[in-house]
Protein backbone atom coordinates (compact mmCIF):
# COMPACT_ATOMS: atom_id res chain seq x y z
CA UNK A 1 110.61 172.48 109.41
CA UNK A 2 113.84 172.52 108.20
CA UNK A 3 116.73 169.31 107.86
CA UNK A 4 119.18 171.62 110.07
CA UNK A 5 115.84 172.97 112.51
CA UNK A 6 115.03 168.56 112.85
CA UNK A 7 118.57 168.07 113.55
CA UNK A 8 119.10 170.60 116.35
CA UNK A 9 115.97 169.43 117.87
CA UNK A 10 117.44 165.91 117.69
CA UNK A 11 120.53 167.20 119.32
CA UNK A 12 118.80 168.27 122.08
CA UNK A 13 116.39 165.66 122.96
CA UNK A 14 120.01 163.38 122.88
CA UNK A 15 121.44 166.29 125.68
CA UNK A 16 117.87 166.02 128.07
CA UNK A 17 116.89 162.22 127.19
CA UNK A 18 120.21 160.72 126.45
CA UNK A 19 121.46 159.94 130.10
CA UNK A 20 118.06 157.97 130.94
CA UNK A 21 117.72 156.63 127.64
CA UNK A 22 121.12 154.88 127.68
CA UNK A 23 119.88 153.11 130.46
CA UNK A 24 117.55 151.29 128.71
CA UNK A 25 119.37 150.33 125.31
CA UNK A 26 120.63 147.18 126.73
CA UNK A 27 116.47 146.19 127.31
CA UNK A 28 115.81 147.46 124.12
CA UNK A 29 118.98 145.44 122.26
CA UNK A 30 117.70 142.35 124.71
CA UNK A 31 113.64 142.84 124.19
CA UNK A 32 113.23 138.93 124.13
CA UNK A 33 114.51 138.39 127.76
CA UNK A 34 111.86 141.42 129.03
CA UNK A 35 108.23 141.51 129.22
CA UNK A 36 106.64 142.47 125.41
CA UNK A 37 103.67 144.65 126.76
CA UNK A 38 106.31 146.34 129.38
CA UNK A 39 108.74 146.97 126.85
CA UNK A 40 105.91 148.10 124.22
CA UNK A 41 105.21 151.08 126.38
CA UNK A 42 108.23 151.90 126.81
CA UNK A 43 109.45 151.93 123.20
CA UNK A 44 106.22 154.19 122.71
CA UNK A 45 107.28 156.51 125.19
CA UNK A 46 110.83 156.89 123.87
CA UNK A 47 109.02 157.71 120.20
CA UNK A 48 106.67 160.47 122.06
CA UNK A 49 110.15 161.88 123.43
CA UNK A 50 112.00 162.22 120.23
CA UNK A 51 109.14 164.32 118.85
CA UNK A 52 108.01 166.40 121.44
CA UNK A 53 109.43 170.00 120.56
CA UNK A 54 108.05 171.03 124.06
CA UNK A 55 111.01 170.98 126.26
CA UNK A 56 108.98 170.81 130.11
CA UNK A 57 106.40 168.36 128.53
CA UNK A 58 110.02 166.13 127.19
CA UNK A 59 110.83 166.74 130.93
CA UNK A 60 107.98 165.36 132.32
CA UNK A 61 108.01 162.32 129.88
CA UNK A 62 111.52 161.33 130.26
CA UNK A 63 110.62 160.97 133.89
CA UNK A 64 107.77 158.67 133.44
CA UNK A 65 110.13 156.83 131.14
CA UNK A 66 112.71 156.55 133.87
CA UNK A 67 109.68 154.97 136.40
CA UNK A 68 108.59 152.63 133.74
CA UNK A 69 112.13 151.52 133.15
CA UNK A 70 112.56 150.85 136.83
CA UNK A 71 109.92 148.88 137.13
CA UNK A 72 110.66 146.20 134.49
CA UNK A 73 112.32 143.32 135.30
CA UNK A 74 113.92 140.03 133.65
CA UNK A 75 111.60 137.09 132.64
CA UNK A 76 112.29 134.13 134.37
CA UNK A 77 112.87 131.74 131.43
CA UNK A 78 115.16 134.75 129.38
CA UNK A 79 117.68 133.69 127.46
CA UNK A 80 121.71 134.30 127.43
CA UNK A 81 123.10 136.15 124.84
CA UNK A 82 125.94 134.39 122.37
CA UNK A 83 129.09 136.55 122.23
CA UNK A 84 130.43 135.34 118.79
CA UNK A 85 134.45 136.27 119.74
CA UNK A 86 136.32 134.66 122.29
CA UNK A 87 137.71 137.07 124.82
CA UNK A 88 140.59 138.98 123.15
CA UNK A 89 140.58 137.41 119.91
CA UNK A 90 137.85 140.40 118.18
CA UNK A 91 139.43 142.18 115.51
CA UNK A 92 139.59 145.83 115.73
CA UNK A 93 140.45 148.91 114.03
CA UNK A 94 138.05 152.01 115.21
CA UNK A 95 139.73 153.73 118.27
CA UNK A 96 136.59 153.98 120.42
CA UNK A 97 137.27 155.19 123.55
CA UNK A 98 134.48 157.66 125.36
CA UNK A 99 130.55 158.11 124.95
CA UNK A 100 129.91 160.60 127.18
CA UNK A 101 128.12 162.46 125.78
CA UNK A 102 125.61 159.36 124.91
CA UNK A 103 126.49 159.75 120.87
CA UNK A 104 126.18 156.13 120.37
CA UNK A 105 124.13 153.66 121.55
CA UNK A 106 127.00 150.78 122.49
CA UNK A 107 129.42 152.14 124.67
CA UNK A 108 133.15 151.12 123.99
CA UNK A 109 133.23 147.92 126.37
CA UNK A 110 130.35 146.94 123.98
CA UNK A 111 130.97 142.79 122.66
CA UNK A 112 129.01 141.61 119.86
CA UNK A 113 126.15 138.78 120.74
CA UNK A 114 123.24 136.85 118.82
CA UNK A 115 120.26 135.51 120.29
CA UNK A 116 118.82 132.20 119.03
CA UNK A 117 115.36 132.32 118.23
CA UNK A 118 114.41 128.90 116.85
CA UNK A 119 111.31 126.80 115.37
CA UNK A 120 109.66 124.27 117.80
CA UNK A 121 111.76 120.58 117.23
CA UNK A 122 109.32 119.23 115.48
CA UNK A 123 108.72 121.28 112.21
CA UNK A 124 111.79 121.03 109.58
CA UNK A 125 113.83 124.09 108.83
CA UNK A 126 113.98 125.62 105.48
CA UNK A 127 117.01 127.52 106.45
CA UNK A 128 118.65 129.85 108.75
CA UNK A 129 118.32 134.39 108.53
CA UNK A 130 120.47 136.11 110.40
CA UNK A 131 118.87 139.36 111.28
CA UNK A 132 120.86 143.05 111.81
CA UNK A 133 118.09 146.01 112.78
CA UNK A 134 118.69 149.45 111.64
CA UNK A 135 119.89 152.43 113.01
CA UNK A 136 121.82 152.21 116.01
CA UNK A 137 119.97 148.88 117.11
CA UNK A 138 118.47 149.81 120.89
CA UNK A 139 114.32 150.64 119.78
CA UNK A 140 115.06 149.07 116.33
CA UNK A 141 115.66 145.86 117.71
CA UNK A 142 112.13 145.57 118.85
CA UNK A 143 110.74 146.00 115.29
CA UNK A 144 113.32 145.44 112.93
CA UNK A 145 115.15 143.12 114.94
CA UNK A 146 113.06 140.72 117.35
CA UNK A 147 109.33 141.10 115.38
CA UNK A 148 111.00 140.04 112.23
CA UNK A 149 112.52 137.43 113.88
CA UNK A 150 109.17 136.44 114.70
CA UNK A 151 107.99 136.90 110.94
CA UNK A 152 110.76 135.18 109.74
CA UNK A 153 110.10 131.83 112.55
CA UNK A 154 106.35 131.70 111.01
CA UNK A 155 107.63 131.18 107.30
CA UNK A 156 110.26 128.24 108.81
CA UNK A 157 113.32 129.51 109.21
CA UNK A 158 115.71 129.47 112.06
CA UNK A 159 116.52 132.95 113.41
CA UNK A 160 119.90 134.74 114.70
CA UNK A 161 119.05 138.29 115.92
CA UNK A 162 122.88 139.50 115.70
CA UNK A 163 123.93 142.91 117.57
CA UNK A 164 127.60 143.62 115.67
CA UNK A 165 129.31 146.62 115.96
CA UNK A 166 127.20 149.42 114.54
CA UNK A 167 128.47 150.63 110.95
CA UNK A 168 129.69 153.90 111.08
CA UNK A 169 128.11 154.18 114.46
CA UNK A 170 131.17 154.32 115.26
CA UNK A 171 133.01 151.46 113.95
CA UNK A 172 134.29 151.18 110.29
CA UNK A 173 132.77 148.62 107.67
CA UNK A 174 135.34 145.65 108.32
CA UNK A 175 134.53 145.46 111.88
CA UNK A 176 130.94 145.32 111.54
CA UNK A 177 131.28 143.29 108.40
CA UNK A 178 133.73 140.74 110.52
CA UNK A 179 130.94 140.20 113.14
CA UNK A 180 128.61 139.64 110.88
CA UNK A 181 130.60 136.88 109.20
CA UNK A 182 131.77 135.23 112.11
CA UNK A 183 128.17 134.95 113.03
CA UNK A 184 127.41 133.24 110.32
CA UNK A 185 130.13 130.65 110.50
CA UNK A 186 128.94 129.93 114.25
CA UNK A 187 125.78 129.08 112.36
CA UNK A 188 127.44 127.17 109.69
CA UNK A 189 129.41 124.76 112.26
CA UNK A 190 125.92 124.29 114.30
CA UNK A 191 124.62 123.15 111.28
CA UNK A 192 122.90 120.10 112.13
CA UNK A 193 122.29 121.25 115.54
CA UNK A 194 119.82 123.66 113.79
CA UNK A 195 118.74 120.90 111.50
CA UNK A 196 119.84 123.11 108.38
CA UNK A 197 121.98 122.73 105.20
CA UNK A 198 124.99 124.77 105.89
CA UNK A 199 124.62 126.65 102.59
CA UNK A 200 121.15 127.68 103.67
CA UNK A 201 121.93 130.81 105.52
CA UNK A 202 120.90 133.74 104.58
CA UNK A 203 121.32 137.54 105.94
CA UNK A 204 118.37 140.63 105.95
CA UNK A 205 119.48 143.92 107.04
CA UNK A 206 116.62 147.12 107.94
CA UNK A 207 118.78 150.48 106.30
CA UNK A 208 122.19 150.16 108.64
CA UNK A 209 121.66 146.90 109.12
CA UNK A 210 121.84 146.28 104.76
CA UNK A 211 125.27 148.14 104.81
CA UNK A 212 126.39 145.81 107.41
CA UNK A 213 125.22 143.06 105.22
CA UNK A 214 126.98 144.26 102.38
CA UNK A 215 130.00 144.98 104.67
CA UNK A 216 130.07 141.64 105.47
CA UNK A 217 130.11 140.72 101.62
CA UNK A 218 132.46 143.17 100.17
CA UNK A 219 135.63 142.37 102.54
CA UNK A 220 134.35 138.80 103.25
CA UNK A 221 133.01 136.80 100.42
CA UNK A 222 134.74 134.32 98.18
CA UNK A 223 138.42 133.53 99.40
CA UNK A 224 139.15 136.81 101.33
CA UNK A 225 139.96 136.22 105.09
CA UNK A 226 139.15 138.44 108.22
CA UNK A 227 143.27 138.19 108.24
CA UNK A 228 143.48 139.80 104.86
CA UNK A 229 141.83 142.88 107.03
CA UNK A 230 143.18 142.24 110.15
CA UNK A 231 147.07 141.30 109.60
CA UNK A 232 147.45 140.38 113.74
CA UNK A 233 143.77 138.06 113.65
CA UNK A 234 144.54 134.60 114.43
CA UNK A 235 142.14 132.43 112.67
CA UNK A 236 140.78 128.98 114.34
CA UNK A 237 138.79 126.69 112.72
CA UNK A 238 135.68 128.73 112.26
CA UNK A 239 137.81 130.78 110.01
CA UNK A 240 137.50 127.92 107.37
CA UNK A 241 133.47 127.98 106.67
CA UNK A 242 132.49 130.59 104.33
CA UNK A 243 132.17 133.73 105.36
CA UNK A 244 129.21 135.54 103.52
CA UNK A 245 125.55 134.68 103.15
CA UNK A 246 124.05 132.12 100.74
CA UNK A 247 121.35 135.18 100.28
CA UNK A 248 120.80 138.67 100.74
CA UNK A 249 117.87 140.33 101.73
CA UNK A 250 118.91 144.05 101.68
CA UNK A 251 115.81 146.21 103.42
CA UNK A 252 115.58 149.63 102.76
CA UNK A 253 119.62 149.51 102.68
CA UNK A 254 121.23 149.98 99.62
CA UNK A 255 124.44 151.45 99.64
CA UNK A 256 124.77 154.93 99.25
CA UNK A 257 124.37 157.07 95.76
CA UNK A 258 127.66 157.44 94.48
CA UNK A 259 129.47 154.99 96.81
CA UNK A 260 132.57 152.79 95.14
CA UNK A 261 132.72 149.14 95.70
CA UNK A 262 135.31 147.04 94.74
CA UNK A 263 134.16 143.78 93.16
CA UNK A 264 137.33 142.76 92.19
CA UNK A 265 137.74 139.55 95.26
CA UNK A 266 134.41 139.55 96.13
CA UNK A 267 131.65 136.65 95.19
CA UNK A 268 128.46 138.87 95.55
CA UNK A 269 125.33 136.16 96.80
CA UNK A 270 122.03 136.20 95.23
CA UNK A 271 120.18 139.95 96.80
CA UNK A 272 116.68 140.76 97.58
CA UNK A 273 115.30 144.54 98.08
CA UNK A 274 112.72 145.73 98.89
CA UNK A 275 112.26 149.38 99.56
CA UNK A 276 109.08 151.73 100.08
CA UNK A 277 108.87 154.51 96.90
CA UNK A 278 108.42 157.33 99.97
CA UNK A 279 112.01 156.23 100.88
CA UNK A 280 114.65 158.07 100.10
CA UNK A 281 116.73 155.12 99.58
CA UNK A 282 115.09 154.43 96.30
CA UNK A 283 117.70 156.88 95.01
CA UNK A 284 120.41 154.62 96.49
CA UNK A 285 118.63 151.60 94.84
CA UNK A 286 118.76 153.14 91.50
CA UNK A 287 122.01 153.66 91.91
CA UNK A 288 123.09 150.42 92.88
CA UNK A 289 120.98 148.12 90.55
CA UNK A 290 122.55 148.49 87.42
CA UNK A 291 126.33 148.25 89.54
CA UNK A 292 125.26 144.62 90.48
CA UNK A 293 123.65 143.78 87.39
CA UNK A 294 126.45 144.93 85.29
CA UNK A 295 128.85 142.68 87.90
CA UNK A 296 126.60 139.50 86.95
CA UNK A 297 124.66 139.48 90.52
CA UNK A 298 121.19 137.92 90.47
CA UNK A 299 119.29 140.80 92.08
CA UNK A 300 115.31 140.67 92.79
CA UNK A 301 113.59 144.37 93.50
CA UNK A 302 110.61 145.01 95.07
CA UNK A 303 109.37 148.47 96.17
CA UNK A 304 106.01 149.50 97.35
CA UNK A 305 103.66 152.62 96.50
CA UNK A 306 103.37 155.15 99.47
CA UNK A 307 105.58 153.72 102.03
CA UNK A 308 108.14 155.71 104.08
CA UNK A 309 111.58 154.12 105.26
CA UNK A 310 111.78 151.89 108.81
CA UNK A 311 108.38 150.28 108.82
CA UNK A 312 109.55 146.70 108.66
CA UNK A 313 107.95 145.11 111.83
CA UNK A 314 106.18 148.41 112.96
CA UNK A 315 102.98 147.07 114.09
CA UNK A 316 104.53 145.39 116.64
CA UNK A 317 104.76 149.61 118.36
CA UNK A 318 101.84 150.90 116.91
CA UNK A 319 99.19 148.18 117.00
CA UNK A 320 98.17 148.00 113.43
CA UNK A 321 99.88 147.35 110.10
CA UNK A 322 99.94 150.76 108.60
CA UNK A 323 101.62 149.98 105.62
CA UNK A 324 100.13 146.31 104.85
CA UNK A 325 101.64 146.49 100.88
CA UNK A 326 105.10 146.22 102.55
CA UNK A 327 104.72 143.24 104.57
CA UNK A 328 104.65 141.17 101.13
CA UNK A 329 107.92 142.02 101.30
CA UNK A 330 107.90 138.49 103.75
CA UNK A 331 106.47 136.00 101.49
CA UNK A 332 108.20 137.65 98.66
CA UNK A 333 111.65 137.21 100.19
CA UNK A 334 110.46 133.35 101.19
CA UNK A 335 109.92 132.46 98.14
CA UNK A 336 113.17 134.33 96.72
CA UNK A 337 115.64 132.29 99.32
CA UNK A 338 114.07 129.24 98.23
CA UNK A 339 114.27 129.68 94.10
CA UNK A 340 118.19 130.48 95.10
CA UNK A 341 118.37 127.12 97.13
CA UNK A 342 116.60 125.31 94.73
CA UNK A 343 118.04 125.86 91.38
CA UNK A 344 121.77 126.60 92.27
């Protein structure tokens, strides 16, 4: 099958699936505040939609979707999201004004929020990740986003599972970049609420999620200001913590082949990769490498034999750890933060 055949099929599982789907992006983007198995099943169903070429079998299975959906129901004990703006100070540029026709998962009205997911009080952090899924977050989240989370809580570190403003889907690179650093100042000035070193806090992005990191990064970093971006943003005192992460861990999201970056006011932090060598991104990793190297960034690479793109966290869906060579990627990136931490 064809790239142009697998995007008109795409286009029209969006047209029959993309009024009942929408309904369920805000469980998806909240999966910790749902039932897992519940919201297991119906992340499998949504994959079994995407790919069924079959239009009355998609018919039938977007209606058991829509039952399931129905049927689940808030936990009890869920928690409340943390919008990181206060109401009418976000910065904006993107004029986003109509999904109608379902193109994007967040709808204009959309604020950005982070969920805490935190270590038990009595075990000592060894820092803080903030976590940005792939894609256009909704299904992501529960992989990329909340299971890594999970990963990431079981090596010691505090977690942030951060829904910005999607990069190019549709808002531009500062905007997404701006959430991401305000996030992390929120972090910063709860330091010892979360029992961290302020300069512990690192960032991993899953493909969209690593340009958002590096968003973050390029118009963030060193002295810039979200003013500099923003000429009407009126900064408060969150403004005055850094900005970018003490470490990047850049998953299968390297900027794109032939993309320009300007270093010139920007104070690039310590980056992790790790990609799979059946993703196409290695082509954008190739590309970028040398570009940090030859900018003086310390840069750690780690790609793994016969592994596709967007399987960080996938067992969580499919039950089994298909690609178990990638999950090093964990351990690997552990013991990365903490060589950065520890000989700065």
């Amino acid at each position: 099958m064809t790239e142009q055949q697998i995007r008109a099929h795409f286009e029209e599982v969006r047209r029959d699936f993309g009024p009942e789907k929408h309904l369920a992006i805000p469980m998806f983007d909240d999966v910790l505040c749902y039932p897992l198995e519940e919201m297991i099943a119906l992340n499998k169903l949504a994959r079994e939609i995407d790919w069924e070429f079959d239009a009355e079998k998609r018919k039938e299975l977007i209606a058991q979707f829509g039952k399931l959906r129905r049927t689940i129901t808030v936990k009890e004990d869920s928690q409340e999201r943390i919008y990181i703006w206060p109401e009418g100070r976000m910065p904006k540029i993107t004029e986003y004004t109509d999904n109608s026709d379902f193109r994007y998962n967040h709808d204009p009205d959309f604020k950005p929020y982070m969920f805490e997911m935190l270590l038990p009080e009595d075990i000592c952090p060894k820092g803080a990740v903030v976590v940005v899924p792939g894609g256009d977050h909704g299904e992501c989240t529960m992989t990329e986003g909340w299971q890594v989370c999970r990963e990431l809580n079981a090596l010691g570190y505090q977690c942030f599972l951060l829904h910005n403003r999607v990069n190019h889907n549709p808002w531009c690179g500062q905007e997404c970049g701006a959430d991401v650093a305000r996030a992390l100042r929120i972090i910063r000035s709860n330091a010892a609420k979360y029992k961290i070193e302020p300069d512990r806090v690192a960032f991993a992005g899953f493909s969209n999620g690593g340009l958002t990191g590096e968003a973050c990064i390029q118009y963030y970093s060193g002295s810039q200001t979200v003013a500099d971006h923003f000429p009407e943003y009126v900064p408060d005192a969150l403004d005055e913590l850094p900005g970018a992460p003490d470490a990047f861990l850049c998953i299968y999201g390297p900027r794109f082949k032939g993309a320009e970056f300007d270093y010139t006011n920007v104070s690039y932090p310590p980056t992790f990769f790790a990609v799979g060598r059946g993703d196409s991104a290695m082509e954008n990793l190739n590309f970028v490498y040398p570009s940090l190297v030859e900018h003086g960034v310390p840069v750690e690479i780690h790609t793994f034999a016969g592994t596709p793109h967007g399987v960080g966290g996938i067992a969580l869906i499919d039950g089994q750890v298909k690609y178990p060579n990638f999950q090093l990627w964990l351990p690997l990136a552990d013991a990365f933060m903490q060589d950065v931490y520890n000989n700065r």
